[in-house]
N, C-alpha and C. Protein backbone atom coordinates (compact mmCIF):
# COMPACT_ATOMS: atom_id res chain seq x y z
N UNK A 1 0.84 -1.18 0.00
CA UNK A 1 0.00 0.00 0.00
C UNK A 1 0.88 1.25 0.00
N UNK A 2 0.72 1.97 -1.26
CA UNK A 2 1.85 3.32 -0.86
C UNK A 2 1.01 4.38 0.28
N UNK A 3 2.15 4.83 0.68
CA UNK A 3 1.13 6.24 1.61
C UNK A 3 1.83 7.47 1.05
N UNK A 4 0.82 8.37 0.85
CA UNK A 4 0.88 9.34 0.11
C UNK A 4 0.87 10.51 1.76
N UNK A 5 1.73 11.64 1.72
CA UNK A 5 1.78 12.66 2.89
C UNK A 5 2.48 13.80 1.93
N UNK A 6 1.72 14.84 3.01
CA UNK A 6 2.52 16.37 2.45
C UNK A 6 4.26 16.34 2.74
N UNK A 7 4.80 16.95 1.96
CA UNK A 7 6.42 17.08 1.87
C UNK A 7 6.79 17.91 3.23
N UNK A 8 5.96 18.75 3.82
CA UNK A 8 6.20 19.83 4.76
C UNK A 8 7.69 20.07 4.37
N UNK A 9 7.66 20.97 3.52
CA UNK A 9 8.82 21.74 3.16
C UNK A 9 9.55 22.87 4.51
N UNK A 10 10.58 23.08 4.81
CA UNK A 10 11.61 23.20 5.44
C UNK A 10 11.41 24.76 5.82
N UNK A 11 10.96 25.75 4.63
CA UNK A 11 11.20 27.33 4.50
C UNK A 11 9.91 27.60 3.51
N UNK A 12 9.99 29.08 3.82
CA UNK A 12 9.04 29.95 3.54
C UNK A 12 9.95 30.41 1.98
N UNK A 13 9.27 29.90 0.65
CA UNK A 13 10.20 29.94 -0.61
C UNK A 13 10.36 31.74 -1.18
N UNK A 14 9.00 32.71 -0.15
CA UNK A 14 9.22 33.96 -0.28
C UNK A 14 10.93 34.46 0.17
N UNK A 15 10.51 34.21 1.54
CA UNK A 15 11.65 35.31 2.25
C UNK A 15 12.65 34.33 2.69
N UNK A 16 12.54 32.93 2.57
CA UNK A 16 13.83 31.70 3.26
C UNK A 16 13.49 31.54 5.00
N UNK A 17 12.55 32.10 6.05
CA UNK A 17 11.98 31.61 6.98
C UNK A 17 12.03 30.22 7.13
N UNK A 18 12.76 30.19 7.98
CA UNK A 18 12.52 28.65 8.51
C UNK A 18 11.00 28.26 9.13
N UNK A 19 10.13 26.78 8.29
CA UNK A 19 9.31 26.80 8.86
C UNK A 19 9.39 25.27 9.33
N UNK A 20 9.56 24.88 10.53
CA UNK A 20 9.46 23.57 10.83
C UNK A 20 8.21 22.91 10.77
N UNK A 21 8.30 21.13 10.88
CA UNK A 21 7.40 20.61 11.15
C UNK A 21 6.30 21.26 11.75
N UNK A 22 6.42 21.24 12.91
CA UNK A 22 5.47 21.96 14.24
C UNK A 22 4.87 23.22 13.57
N UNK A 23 5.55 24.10 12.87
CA UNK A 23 5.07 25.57 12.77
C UNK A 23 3.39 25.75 12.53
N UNK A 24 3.34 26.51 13.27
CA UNK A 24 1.76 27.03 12.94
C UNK A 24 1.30 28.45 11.90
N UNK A 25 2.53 28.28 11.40
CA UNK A 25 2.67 29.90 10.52
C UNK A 25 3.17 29.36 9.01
N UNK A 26 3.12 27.95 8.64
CA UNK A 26 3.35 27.88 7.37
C UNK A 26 1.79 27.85 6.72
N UNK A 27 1.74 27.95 5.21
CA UNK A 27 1.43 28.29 4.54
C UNK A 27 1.42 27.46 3.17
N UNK A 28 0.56 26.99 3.01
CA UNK A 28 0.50 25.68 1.58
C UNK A 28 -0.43 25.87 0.34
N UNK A 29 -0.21 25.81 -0.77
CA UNK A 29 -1.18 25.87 -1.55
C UNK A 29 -1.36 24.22 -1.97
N UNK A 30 -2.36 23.98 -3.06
CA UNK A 30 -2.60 22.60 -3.21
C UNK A 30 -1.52 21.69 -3.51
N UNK A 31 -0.44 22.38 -4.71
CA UNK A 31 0.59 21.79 -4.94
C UNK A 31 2.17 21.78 -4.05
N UNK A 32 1.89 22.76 -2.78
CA UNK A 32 2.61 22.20 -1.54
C UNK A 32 3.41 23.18 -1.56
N UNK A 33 3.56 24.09 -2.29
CA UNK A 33 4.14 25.81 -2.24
C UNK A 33 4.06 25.93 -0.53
N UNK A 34 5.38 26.60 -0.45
CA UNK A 34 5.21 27.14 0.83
C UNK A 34 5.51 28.14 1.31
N UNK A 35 4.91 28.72 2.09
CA UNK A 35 5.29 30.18 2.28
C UNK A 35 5.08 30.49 4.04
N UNK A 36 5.38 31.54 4.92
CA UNK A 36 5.21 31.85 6.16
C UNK A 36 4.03 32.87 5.82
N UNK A 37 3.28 32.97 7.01
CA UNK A 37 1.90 33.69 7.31
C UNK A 37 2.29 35.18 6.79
N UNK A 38 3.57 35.25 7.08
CA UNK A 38 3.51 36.64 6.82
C UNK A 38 3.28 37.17 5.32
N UNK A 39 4.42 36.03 4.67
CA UNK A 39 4.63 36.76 3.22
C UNK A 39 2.86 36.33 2.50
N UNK A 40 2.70 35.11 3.20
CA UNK A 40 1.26 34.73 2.31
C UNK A 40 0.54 35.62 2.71
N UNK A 41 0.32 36.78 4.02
CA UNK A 41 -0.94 37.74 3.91
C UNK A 41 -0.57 38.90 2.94
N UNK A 42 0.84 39.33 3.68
CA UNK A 42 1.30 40.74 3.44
C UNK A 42 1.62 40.92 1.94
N UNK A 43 2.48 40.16 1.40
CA UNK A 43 3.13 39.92 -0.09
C UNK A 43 2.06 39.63 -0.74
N UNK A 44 1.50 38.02 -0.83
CA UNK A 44 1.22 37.46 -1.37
C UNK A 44 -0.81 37.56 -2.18
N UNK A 45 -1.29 38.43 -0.87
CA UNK A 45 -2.27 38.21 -0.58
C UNK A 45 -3.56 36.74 -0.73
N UNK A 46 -2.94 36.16 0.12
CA UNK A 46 -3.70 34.74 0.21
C UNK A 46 -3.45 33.61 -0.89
N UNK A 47 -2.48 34.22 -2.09
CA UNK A 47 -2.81 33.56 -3.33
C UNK A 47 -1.49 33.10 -3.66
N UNK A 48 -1.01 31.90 -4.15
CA UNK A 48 0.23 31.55 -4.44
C UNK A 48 0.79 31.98 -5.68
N UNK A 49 1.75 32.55 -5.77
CA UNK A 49 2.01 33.46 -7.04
C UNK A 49 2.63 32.28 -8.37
N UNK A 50 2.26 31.03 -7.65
CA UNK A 50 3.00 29.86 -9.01
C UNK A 50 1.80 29.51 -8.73
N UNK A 51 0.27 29.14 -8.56
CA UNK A 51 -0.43 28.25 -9.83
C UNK A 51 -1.89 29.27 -9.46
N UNK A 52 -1.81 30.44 -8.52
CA UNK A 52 -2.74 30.83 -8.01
C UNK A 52 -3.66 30.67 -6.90
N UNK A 53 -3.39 29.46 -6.66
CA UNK A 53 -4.31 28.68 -5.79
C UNK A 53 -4.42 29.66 -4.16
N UNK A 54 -5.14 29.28 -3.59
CA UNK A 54 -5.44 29.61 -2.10
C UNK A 54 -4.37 29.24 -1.43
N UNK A 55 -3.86 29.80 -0.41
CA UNK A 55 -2.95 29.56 0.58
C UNK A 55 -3.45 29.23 2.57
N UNK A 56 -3.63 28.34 2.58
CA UNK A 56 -4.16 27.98 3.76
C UNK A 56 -3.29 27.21 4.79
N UNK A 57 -3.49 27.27 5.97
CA UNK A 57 -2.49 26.82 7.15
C UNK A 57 -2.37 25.04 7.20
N UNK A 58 -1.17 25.11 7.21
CA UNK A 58 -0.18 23.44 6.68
C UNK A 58 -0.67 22.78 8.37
N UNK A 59 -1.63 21.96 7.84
CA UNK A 59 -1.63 20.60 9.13
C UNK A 59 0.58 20.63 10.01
N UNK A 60 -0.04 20.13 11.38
CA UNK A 60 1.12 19.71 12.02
C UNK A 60 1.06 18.00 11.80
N UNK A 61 2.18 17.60 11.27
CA UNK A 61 2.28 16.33 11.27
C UNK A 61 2.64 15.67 12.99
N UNK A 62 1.95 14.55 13.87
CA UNK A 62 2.42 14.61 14.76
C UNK A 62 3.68 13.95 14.89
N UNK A 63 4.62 14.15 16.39
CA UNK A 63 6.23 13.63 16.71
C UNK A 63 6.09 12.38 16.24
N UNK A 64 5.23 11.09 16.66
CA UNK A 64 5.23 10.27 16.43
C UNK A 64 5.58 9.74 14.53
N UNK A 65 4.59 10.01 14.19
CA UNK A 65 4.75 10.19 12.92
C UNK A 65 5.33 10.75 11.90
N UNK A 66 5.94 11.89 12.51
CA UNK A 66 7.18 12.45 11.61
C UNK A 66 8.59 11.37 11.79
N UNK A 67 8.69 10.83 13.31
CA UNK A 67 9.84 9.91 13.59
C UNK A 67 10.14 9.07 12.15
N UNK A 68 8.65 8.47 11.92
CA UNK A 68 8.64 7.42 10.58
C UNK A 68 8.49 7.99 8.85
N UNK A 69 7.75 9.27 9.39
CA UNK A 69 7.52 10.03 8.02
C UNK A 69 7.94 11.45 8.19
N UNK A 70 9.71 11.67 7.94
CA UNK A 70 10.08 12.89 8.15
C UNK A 70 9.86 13.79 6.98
N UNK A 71 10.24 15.06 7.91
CA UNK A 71 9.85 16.02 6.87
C UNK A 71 10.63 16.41 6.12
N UNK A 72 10.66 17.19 4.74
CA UNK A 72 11.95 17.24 3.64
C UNK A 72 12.67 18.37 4.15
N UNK A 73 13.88 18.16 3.65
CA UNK A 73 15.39 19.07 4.11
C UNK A 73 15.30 19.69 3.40
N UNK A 74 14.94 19.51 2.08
CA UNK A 74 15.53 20.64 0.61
C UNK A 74 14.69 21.57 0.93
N UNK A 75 15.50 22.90 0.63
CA UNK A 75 15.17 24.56 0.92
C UNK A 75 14.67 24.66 -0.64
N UNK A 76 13.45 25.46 -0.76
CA UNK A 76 12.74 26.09 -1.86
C UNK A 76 12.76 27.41 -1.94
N UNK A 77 13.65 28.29 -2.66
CA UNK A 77 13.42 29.63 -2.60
C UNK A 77 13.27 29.84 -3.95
N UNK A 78 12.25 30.66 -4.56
CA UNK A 78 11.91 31.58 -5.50
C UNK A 78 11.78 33.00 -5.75
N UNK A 79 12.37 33.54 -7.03
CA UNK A 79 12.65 35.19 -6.87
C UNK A 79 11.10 35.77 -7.60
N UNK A 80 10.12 35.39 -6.35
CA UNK A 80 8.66 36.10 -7.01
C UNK A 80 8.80 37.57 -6.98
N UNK A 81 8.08 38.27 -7.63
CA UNK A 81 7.93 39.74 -7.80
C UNK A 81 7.82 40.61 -6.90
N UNK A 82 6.92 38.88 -6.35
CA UNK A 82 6.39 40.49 -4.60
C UNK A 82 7.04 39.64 -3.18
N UNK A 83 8.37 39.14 -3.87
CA UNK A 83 9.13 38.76 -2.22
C UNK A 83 10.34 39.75 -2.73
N UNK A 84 10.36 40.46 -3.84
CA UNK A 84 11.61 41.59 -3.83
C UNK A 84 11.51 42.13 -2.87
């Protein structure tokens, strides 16, 4: 049976914010864009500037389950218009 889980990416790909597992300030669109609360209100306004989509608050994966299903290392940064 494969199991399919979000990547919970590492950083905020606006400004490079570290966003850990735990964080309650990341920021996801459907295709797993990630961003911190800030740049997704202030910058971004709610909307992911790569496919458009809505930006809504990234589930916490729990300790247990990250032990077996960790979260990804690779840093995502992009030079969007409105993280100049």
């Amino acid at each position: 049976m494969l199991t399919a889980m979000l990547a919970l990416r590492p950083n905020c790909e606006c400004c490079d914010r570290d966003l850990p597992p735990d964080s309650r300030e990341a920021r996801i669109c459907t295709f797993e864009c990630t961003f911190c609360a800030d740049c997704a209100e202030s910058r971004l306004g709610g909307a992911c500037p790569n496919c458009g989509g809505e930006l809504v608050r990234r589930p916490i994966r729990p300790a247990a389950a990250l032990a077996r299903f960790p979260a990804q290392v690779e840093r995502v940064l992009k030079a969007h218009a409105a993280c100049a």
